[in-house]
PDB file of N, CA and C in Angstrom:
ATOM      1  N   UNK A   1      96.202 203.950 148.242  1.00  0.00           N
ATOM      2  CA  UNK A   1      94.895 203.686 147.665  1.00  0.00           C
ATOM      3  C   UNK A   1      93.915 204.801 148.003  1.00  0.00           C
ATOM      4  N   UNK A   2      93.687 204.884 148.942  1.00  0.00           N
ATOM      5  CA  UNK A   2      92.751 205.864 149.602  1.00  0.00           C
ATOM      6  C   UNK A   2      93.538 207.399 150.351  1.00  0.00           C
ATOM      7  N   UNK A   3      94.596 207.323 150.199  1.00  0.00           N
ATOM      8  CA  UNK A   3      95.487 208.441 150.447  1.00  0.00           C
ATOM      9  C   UNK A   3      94.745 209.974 150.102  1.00  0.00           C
ATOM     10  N   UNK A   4      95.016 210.909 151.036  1.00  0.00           N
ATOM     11  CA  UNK A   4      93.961 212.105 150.888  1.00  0.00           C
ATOM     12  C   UNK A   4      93.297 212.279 151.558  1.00  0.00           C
ATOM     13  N   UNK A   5      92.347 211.164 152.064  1.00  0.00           N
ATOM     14  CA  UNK A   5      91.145 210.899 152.282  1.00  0.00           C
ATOM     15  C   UNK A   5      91.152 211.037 154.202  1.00  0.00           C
ATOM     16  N   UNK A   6      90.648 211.698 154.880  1.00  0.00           N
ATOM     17  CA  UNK A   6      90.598 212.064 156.549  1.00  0.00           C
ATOM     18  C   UNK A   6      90.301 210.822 156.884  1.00  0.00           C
ATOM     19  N   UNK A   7      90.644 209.891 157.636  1.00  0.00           N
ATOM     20  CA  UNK A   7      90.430 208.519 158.406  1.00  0.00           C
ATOM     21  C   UNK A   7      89.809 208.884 159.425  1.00  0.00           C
ATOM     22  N   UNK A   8      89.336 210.115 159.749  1.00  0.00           N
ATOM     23  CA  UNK A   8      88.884 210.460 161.533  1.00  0.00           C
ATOM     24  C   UNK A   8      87.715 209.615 161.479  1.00  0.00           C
ATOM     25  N   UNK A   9      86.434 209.903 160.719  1.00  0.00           N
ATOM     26  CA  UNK A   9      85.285 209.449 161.003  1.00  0.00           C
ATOM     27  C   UNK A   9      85.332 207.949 161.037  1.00  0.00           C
ATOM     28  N   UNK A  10      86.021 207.210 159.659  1.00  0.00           N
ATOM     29  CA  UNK A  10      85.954 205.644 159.456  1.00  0.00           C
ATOM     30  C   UNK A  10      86.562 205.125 160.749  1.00  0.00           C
ATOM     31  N   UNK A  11      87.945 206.214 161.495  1.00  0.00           N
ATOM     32  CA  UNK A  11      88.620 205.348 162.923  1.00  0.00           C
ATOM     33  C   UNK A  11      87.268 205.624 163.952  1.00  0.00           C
ATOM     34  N   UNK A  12      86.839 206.661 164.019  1.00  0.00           N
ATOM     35  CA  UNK A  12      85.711 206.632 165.030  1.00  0.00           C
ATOM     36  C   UNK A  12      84.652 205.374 164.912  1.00  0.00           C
ATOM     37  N   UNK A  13      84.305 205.728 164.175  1.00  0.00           N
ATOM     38  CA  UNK A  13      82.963 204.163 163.710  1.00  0.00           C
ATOM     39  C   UNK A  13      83.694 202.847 164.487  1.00  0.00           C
ATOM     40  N   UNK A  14      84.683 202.583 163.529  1.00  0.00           N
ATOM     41  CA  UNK A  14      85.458 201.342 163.881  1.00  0.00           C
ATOM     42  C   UNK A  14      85.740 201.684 165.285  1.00  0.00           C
ATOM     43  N   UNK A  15      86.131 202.209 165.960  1.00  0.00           N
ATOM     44  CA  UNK A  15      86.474 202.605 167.902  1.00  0.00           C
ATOM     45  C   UNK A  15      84.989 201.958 168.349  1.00  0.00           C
ATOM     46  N   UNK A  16      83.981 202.816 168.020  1.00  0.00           N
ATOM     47  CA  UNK A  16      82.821 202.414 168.653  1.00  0.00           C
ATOM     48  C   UNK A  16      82.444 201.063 167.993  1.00  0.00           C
ATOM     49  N   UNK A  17      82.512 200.286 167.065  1.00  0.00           N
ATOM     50  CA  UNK A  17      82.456 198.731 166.992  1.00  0.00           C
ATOM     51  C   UNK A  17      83.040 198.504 167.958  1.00  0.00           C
ATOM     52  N   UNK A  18      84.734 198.724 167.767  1.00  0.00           N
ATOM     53  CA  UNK A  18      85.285 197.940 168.954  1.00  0.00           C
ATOM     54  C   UNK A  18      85.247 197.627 170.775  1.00  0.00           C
ATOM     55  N   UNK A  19      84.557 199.186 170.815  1.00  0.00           N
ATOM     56  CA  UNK A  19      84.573 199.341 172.382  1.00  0.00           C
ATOM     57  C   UNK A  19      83.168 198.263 172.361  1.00  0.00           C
ATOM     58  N   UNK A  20      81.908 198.449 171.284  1.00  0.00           N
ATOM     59  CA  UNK A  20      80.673 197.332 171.800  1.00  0.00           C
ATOM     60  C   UNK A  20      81.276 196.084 171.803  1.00  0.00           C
ATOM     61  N   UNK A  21      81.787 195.670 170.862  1.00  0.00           N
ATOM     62  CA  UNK A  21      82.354 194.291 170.677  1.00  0.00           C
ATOM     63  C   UNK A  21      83.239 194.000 172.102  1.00  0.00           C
ATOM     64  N   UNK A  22      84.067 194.928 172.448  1.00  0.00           N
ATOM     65  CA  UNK A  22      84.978 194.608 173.756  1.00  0.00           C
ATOM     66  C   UNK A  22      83.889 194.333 175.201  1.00  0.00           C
ATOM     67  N   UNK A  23      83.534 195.126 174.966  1.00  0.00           N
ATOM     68  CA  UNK A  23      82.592 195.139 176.378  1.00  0.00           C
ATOM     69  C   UNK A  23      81.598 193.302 176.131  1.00  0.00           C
ATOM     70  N   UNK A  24      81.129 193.011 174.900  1.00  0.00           N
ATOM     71  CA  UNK A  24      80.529 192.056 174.885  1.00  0.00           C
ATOM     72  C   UNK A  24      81.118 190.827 175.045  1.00  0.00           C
ATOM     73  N   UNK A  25      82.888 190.774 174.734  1.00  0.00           N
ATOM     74  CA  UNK A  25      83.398 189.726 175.102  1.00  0.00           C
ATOM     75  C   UNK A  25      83.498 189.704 176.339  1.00  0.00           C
ATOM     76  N   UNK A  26      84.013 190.746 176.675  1.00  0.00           N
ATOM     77  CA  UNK A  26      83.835 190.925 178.425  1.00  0.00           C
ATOM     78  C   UNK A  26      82.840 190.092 178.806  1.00  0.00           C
ATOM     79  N   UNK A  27      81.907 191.198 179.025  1.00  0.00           N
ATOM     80  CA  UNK A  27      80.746 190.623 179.669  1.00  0.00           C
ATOM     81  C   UNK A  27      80.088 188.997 179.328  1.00  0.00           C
ATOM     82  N   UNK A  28      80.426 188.520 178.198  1.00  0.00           N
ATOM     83  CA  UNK A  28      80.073 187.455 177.569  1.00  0.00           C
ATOM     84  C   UNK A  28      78.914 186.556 178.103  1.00  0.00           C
ATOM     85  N   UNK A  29      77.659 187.057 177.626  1.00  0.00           N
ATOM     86  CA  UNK A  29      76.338 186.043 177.937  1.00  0.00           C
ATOM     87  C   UNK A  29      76.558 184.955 177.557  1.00  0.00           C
ATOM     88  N   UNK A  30      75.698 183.866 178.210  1.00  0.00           N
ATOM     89  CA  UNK A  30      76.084 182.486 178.099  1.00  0.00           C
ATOM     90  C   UNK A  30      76.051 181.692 176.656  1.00  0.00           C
ATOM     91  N   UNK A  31      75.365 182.506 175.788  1.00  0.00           N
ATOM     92  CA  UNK A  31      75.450 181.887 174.288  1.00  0.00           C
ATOM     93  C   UNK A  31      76.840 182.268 173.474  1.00  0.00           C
ATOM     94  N   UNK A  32      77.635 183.748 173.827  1.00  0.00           N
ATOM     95  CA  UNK A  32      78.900 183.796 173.551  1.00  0.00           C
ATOM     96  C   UNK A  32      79.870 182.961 174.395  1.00  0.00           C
ATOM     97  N   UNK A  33      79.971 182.804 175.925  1.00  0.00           N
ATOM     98  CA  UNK A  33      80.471 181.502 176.349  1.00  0.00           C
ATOM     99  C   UNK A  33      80.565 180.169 175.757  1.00  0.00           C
ATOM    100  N   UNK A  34      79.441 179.860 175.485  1.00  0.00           N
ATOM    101  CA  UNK A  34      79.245 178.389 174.323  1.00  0.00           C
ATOM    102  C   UNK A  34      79.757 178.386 173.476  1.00  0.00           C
ATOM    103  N   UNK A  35      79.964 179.588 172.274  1.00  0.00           N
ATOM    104  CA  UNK A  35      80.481 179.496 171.485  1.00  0.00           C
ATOM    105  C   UNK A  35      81.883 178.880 171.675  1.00  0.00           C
ATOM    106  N   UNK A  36      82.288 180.239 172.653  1.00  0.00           N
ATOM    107  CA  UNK A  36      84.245 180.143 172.599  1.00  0.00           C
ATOM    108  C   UNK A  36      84.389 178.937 173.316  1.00  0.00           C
ATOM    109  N   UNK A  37      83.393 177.775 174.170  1.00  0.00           N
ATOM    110  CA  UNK A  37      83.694 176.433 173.996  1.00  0.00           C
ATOM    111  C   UNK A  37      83.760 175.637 173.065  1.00  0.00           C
ATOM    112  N   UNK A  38      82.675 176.101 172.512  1.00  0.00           N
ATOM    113  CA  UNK A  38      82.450 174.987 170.824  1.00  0.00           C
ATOM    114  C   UNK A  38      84.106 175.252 170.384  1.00  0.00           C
ATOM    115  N   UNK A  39      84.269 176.329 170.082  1.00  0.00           N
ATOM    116  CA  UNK A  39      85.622 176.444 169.296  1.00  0.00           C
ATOM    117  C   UNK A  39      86.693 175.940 170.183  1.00  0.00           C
ATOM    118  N   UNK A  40      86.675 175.504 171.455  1.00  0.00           N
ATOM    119  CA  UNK A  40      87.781 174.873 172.179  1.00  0.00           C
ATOM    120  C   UNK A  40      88.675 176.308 172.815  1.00  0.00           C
ATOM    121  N   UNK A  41      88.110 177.440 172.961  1.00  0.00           N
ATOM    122  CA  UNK A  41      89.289 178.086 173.627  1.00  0.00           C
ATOM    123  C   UNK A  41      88.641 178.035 175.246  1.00  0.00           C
ATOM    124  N   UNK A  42      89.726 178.292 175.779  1.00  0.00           N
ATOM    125  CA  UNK A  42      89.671 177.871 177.258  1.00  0.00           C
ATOM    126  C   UNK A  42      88.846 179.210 177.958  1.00  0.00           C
ATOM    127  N   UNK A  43      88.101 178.852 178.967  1.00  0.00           N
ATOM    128  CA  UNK A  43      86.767 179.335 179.370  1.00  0.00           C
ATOM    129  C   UNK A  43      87.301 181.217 179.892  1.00  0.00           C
ATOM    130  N   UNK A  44      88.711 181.402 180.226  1.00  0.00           N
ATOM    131  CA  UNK A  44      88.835 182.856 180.306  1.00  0.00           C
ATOM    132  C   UNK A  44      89.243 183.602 178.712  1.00  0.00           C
ATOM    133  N   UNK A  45      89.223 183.076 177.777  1.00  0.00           N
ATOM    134  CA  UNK A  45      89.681 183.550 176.673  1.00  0.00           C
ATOM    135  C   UNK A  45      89.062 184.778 176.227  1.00  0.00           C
ATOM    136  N   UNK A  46      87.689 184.517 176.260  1.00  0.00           N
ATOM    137  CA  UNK A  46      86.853 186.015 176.007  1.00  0.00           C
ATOM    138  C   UNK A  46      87.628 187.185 176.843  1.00  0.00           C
ATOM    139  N   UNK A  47      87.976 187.297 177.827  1.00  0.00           N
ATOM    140  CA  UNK A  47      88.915 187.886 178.326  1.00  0.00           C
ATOM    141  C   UNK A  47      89.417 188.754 177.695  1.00  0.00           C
ATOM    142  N   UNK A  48      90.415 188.025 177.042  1.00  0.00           N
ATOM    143  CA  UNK A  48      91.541 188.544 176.051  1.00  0.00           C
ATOM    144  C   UNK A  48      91.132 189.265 174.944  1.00  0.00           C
ATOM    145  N   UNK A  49      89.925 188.442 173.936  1.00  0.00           N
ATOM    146  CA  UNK A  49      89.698 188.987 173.172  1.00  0.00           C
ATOM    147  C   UNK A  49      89.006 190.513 173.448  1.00  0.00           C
ATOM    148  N   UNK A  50      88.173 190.599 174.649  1.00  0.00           N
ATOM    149  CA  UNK A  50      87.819 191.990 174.948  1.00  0.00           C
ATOM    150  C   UNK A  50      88.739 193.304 175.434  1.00  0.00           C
ATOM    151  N   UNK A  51      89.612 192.852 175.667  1.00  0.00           N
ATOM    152  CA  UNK A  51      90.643 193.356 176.251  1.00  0.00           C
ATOM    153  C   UNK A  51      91.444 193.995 174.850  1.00  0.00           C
ATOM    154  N   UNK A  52      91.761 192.946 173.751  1.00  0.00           N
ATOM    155  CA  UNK A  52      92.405 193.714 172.699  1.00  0.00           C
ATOM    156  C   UNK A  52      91.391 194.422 171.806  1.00  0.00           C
ATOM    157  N   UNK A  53      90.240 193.934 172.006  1.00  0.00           N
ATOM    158  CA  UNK A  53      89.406 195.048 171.245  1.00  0.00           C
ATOM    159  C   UNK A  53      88.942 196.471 171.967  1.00  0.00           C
ATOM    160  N   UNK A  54      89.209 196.530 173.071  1.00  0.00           N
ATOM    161  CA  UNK A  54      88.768 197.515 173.847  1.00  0.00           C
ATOM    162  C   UNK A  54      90.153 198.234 173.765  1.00  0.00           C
ATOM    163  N   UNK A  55      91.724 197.915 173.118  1.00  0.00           N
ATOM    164  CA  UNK A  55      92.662 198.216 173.258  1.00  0.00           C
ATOM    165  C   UNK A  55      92.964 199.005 171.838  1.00  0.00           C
ATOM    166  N   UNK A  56      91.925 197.938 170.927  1.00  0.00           N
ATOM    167  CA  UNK A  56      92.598 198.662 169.207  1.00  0.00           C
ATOM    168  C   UNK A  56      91.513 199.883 169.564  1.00  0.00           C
ATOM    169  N   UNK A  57      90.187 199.989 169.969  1.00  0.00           N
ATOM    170  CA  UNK A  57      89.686 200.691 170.220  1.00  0.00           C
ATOM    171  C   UNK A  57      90.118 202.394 170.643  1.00  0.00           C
ATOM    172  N   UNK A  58      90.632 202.158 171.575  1.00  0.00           N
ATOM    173  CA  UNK A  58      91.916 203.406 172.153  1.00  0.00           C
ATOM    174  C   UNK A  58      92.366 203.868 171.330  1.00  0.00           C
ATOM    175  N   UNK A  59      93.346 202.971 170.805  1.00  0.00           N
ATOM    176  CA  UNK A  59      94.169 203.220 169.956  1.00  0.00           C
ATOM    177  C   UNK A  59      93.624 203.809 168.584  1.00  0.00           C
ATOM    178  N   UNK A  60      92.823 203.371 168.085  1.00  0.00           N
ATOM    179  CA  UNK A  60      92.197 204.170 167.178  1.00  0.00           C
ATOM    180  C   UNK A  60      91.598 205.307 166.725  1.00  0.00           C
ATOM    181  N   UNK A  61      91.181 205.618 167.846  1.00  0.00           N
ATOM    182  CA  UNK A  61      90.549 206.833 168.366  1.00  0.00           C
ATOM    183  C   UNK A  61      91.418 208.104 168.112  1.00  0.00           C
ATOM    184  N   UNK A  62      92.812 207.806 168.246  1.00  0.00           N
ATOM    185  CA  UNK A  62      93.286 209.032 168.251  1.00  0.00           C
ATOM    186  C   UNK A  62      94.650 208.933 167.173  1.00  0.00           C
ATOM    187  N   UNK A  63      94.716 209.625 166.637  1.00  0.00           N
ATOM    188  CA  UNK A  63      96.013 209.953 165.231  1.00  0.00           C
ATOM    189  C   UNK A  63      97.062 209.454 165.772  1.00  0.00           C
ATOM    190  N   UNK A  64      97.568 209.724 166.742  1.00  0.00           N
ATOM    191  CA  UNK A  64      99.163 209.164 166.920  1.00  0.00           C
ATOM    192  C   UNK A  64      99.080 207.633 166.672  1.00  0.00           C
ATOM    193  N   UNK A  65      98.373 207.304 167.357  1.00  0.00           N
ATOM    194  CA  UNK A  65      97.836 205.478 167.957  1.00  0.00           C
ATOM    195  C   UNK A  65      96.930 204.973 167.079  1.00  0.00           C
ATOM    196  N   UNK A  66      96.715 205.192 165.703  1.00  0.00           N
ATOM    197  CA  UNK A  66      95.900 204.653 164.606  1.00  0.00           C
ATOM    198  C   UNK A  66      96.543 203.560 164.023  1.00  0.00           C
ATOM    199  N   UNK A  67      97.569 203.958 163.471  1.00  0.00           N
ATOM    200  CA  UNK A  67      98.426 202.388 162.933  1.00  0.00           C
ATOM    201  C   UNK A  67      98.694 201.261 163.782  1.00  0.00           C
ATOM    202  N   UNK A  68      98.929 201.477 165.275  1.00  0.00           N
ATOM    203  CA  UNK A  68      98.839 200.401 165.973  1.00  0.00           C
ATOM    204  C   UNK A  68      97.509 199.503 166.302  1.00  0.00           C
ATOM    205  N   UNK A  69      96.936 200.459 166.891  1.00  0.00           N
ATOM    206  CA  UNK A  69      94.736 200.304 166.700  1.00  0.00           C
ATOM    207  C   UNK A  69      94.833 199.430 165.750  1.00  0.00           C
ATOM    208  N   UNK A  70      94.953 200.119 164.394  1.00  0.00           N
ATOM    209  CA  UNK A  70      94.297 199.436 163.043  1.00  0.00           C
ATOM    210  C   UNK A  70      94.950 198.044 163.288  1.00  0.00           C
ATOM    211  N   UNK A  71      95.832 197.772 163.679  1.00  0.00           N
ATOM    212  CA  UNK A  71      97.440 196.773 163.285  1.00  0.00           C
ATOM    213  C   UNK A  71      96.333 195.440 164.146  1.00  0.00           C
ATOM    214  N   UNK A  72      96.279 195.950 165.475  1.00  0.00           N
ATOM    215  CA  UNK A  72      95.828 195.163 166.592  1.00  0.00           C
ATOM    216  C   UNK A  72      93.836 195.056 166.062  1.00  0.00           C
ATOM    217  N   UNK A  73      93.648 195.643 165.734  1.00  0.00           N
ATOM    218  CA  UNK A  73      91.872 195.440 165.407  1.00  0.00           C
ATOM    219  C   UNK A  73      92.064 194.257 163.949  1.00  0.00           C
ATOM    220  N   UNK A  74      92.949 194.881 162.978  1.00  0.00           N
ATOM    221  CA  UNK A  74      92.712 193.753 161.999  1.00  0.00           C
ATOM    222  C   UNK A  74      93.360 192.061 162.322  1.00  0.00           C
ATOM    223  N   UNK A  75      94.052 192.092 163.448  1.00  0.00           N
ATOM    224  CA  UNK A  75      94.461 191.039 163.925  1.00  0.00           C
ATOM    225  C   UNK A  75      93.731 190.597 164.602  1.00  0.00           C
ATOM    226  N   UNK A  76      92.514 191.114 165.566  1.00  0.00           N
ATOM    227  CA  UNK A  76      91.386 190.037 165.958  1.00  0.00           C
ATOM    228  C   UNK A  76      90.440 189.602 165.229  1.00  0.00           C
ATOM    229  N   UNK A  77      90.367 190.594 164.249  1.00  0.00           N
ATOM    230  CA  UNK A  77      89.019 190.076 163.174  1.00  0.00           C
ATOM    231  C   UNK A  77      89.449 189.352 161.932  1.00  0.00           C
ATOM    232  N   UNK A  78      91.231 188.961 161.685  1.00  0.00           N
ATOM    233  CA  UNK A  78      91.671 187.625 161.236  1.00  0.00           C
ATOM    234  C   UNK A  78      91.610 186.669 161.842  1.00  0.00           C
ATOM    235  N   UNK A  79      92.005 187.372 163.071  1.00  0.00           N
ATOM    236  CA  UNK A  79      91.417 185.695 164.699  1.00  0.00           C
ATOM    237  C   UNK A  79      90.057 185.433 164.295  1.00  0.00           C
ATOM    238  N   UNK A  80      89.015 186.107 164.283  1.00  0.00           N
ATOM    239  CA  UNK A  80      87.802 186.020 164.469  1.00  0.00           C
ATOM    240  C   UNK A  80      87.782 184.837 163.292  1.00  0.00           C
ATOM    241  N   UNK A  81      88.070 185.590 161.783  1.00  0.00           N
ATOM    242  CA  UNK A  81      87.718 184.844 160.487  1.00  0.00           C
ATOM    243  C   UNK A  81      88.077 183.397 160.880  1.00  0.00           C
ATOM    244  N   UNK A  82      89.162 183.323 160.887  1.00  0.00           N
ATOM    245  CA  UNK A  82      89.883 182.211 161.028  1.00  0.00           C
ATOM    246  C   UNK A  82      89.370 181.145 161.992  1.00  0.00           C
ATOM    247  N   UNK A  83      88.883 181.364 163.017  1.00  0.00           N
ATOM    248  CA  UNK A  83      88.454 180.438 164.255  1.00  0.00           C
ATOM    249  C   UNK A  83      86.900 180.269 163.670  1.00  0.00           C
ATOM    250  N   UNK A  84      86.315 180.712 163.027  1.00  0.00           N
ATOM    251  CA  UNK A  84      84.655 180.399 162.445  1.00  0.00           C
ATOM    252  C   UNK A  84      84.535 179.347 161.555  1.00  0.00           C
ATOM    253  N   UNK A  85      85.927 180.053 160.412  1.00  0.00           N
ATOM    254  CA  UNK A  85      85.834 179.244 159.243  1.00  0.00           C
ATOM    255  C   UNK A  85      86.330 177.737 159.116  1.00  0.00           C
ATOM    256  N   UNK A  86      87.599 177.853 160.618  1.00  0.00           N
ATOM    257  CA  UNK A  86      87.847 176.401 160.938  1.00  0.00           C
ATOM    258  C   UNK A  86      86.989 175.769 161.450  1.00  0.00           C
ATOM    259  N   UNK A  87      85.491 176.067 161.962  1.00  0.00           N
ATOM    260  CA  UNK A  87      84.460 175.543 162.563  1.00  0.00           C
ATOM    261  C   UNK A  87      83.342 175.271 161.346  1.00  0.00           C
ATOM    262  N   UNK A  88      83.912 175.245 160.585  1.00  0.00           N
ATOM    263  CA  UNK A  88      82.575 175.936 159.330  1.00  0.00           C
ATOM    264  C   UNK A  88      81.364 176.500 159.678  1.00  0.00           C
ATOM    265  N   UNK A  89      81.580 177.292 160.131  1.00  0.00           N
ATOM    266  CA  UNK A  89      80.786 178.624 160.572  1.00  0.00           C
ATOM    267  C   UNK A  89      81.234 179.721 159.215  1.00  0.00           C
ATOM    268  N   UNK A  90      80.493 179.191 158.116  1.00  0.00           N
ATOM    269  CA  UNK A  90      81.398 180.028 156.922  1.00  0.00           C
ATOM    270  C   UNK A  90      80.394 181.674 156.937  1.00  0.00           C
ATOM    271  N   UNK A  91      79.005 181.268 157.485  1.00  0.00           N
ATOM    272  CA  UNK A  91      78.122 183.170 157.729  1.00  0.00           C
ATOM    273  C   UNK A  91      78.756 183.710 158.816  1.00  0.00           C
ATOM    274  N   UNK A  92      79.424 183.197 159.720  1.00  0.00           N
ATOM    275  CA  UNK A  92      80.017 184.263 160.755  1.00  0.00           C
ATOM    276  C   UNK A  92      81.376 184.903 160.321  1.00  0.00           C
ATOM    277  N   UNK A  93      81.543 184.406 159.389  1.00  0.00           N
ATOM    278  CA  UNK A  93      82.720 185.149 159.079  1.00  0.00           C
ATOM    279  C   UNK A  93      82.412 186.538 157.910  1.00  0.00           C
ATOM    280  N   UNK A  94      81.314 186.580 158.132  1.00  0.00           N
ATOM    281  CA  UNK A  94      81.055 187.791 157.065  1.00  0.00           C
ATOM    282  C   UNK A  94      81.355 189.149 157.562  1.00  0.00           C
ATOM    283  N   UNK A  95      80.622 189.392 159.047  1.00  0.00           N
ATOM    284  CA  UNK A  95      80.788 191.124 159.399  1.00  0.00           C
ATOM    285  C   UNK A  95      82.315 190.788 160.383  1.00  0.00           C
ATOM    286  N   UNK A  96      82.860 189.955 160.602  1.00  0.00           N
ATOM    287  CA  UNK A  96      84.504 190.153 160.610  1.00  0.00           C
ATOM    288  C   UNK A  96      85.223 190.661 159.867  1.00  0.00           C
ATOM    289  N   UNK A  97      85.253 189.838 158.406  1.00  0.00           N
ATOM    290  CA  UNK A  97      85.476 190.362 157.411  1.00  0.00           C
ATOM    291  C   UNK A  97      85.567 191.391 157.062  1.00  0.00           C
ATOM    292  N   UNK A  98      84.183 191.843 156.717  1.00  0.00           N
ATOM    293  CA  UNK A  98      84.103 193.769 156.783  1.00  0.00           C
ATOM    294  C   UNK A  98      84.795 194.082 157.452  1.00  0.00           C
ATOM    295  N   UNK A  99      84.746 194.155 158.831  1.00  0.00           N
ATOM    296  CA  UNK A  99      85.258 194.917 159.413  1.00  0.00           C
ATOM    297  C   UNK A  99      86.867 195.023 158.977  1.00  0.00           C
ATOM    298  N   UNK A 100      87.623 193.699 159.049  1.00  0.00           N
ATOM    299  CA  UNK A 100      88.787 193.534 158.584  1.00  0.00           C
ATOM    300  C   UNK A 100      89.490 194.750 157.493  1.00  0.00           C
ATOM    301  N   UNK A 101      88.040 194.556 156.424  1.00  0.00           N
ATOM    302  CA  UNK A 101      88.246 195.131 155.068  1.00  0.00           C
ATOM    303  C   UNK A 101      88.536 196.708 155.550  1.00  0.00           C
ATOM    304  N   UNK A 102      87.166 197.484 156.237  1.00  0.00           N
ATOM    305  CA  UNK A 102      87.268 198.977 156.706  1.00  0.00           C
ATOM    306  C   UNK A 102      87.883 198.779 157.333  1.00  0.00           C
ATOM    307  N   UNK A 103      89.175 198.405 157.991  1.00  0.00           N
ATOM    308  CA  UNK A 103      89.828 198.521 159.347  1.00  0.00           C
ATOM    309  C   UNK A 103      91.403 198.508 157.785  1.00  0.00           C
ATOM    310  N   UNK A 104      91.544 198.203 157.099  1.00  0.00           N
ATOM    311  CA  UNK A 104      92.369 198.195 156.249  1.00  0.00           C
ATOM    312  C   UNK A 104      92.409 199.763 155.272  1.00  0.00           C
ATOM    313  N   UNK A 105      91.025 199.696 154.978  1.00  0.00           N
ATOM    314  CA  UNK A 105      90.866 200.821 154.545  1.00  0.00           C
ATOM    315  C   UNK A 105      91.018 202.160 154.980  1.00  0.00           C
ATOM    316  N   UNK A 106      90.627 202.176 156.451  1.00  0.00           N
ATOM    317  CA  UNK A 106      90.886 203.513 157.049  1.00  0.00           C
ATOM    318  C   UNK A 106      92.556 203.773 157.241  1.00  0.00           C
ATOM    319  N   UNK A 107      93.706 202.266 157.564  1.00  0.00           N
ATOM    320  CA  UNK A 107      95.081 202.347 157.153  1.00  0.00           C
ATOM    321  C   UNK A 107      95.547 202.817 156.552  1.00  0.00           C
ATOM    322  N   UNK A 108      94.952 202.646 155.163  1.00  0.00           N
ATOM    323  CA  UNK A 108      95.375 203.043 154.143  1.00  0.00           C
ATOM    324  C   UNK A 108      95.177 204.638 153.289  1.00  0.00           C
ATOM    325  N   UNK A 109      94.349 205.154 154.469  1.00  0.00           N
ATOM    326  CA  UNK A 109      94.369 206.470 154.641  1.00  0.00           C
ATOM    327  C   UNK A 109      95.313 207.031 155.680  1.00  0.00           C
ATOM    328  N   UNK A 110      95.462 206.728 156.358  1.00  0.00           N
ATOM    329  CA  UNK A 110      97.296 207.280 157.135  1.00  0.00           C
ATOM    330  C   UNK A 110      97.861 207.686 156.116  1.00  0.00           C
TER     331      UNK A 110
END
């Protein structure tokens, strides 16, 4: 689709989403805590999720490790969609989405 086209800048952008987003699950202030209760995941879960976003992050960043990055980033922000929309939280699933979408798109420049 987009073949031709340099993925450096779109993987950079998306790296730096991911590293803010990672660090924020990390760190998780008490209104992101609430959330990932409302949704029922168990109180270290943010954990994880910062951990693989701080991981597609890496990975993205650099050409060898882009298809895995991309692989692992569009798989939390289907987690993401998915855990909102089963909450009907149907506006939080919007800048997941995107992201989902450019995180596909820059793939599809590999």
């Amino acid at each position: 689709m987009l073949s031709g086209y340099d993925p450096t800048l779109l993987a950079w952008a998306l790296s730096a989403f991911f590293v803010a987003g990672g660090l924020f699950n990390i760190i998780a202030p008490p209104m992101l805590a609430a959330e990932y209760a409302h949704w029922g995941y168990p109180s270290w879960f943010h954990y994880i999720t910062g951990l693989c976003e701080l991981s597609a992050a890496a990975l993205m960043a650099f050409p060898p490790t882009r298809l895995p990055g991309g692989v692992l980033a569009m798989a939390v922000m289907a987690a993401a969609v998915i855990t909102v929309l089963w909450h009907h939280q149907r506006t939080h699933a919007i800048a997941p989405g995107i992201v989902f979408v450019l995180t596909g798109a820059m793939l599809s420049m590999l």
